[in-house]
Protein backbone atom coordinates (compact mmCIF):
# COMPACT_ATOMS: atom_id res chain seq x y z
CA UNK A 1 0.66 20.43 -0.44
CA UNK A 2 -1.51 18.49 -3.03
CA UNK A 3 -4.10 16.08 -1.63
CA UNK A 4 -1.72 12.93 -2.27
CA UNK A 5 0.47 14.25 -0.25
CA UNK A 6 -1.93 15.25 2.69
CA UNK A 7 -3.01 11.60 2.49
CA UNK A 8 0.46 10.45 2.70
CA UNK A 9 1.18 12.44 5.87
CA UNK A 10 -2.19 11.97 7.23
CA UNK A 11 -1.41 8.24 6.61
CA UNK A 12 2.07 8.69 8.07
CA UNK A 13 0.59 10.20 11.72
CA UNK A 14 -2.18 7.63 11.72
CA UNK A 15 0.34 4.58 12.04
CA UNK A 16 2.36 6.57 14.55
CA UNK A 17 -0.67 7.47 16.32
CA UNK A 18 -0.46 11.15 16.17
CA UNK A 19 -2.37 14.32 14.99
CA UNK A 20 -0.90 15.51 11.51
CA UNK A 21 0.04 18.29 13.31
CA UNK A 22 1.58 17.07 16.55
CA UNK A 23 3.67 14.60 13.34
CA UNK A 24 4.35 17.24 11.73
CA UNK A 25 6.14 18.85 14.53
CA UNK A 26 7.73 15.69 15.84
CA UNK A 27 9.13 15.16 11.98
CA UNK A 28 10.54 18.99 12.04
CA UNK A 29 12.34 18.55 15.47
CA UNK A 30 13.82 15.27 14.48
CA UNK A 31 14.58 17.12 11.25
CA UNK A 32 16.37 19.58 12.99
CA UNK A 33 18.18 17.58 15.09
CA UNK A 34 19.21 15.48 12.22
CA UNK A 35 18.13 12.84 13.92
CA UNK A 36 15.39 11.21 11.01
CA UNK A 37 16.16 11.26 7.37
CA UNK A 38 12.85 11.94 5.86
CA UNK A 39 13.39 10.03 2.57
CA UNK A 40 14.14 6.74 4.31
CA UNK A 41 10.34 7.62 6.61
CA UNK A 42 8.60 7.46 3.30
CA UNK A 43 10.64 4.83 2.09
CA UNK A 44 9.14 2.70 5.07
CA UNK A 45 5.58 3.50 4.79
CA UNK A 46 5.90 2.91 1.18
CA UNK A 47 6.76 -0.76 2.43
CA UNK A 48 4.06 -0.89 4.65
CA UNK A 49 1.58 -0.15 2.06
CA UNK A 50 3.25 -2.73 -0.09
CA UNK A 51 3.22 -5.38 2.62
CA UNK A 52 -0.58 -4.96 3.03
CA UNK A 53 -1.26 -5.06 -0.76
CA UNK A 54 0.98 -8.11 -0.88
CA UNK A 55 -1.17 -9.91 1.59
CA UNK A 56 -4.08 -8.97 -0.33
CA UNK A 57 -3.02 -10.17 -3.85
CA UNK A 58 -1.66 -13.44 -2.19
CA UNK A 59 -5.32 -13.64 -0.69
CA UNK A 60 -6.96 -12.86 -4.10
CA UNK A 61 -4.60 -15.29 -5.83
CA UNK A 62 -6.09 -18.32 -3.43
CA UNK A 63 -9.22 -17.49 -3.84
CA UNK A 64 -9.17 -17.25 -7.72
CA UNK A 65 -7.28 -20.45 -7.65
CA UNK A 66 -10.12 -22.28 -5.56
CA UNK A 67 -12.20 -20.62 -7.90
CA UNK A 68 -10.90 -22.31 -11.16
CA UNK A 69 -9.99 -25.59 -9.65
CA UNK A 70 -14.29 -25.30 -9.01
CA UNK A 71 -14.50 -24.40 -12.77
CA UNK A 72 -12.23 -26.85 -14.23
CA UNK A 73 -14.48 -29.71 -11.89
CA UNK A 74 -17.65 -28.10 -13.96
CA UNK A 75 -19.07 -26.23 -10.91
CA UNK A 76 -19.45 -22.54 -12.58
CA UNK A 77 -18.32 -19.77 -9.46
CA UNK A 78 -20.20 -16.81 -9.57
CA UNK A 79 -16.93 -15.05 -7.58
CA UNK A 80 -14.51 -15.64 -10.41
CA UNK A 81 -15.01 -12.58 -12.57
CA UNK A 82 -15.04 -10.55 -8.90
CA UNK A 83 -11.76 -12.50 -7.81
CA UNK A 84 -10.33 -11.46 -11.31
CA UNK A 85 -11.20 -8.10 -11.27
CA UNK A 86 -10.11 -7.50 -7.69
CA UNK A 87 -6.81 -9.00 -8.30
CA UNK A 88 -5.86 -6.79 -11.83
CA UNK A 89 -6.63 -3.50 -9.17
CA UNK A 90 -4.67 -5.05 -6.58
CA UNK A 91 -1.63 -5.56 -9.11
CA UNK A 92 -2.34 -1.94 -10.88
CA UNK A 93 -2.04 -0.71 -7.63
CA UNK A 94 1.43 -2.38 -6.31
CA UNK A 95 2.66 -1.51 -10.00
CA UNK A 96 1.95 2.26 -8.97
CA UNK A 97 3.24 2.09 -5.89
CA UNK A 98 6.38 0.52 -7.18
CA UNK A 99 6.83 3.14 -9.63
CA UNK A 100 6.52 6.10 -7.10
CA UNK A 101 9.11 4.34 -5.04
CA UNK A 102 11.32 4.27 -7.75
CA UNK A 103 10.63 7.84 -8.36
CA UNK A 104 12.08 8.89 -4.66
CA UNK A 105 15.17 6.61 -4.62
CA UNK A 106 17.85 9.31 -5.82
């Protein structure tokens, strides 16, 4: 398992408040069972990680505009080139994530 993927897991147990292990186990039983689809489990905490960044650029994108609308009335901010920064990382990042939910879709 490459270290993404342990993250992803690791990330998976956290939110349903279990050891890797103990959701490892739980995710082979309800394998078995045929109860859980895996693909659709990573589908959702795909969207939860692309919730959360959501909520982040939409907080970014205020603040930057608060920040120019201070520029534009000749008050210099000191947190624009941080707001700007933080929001082309935030984007890189939701354009990565889209892309490696595109790559598990069949």
């Amino acid at each position: 398992m490459s270290e993404e993927e342990h993250a992803l897991v690791a990330s998976a147990a956290s939110g349903e408040r279990l050891a890797v292990g103990a959701y490892a186990a739980q995710a082979v039983l309800n394998a078995a069972r045929g109860s859980v689809q895996p693909q659709y489990a990573l589908l959702r905490e795909s969207l939860a990680i692309m919730m959360h960044a959501s909520g982040q650029a939409r907080r970014i994108g205020a603040n930057l505009n608060q920040a120019i609308a201070a520029l534009h009335s000749g008050e210099a901010s000191p947190q624009l080139r941080w707001y700007a920064e933080a929001a082309a990382r935030t984007v890189e990042k939701l354009d990565e994530l889209a892309d490696d939910v595109c790559r598990r879709l069949p």
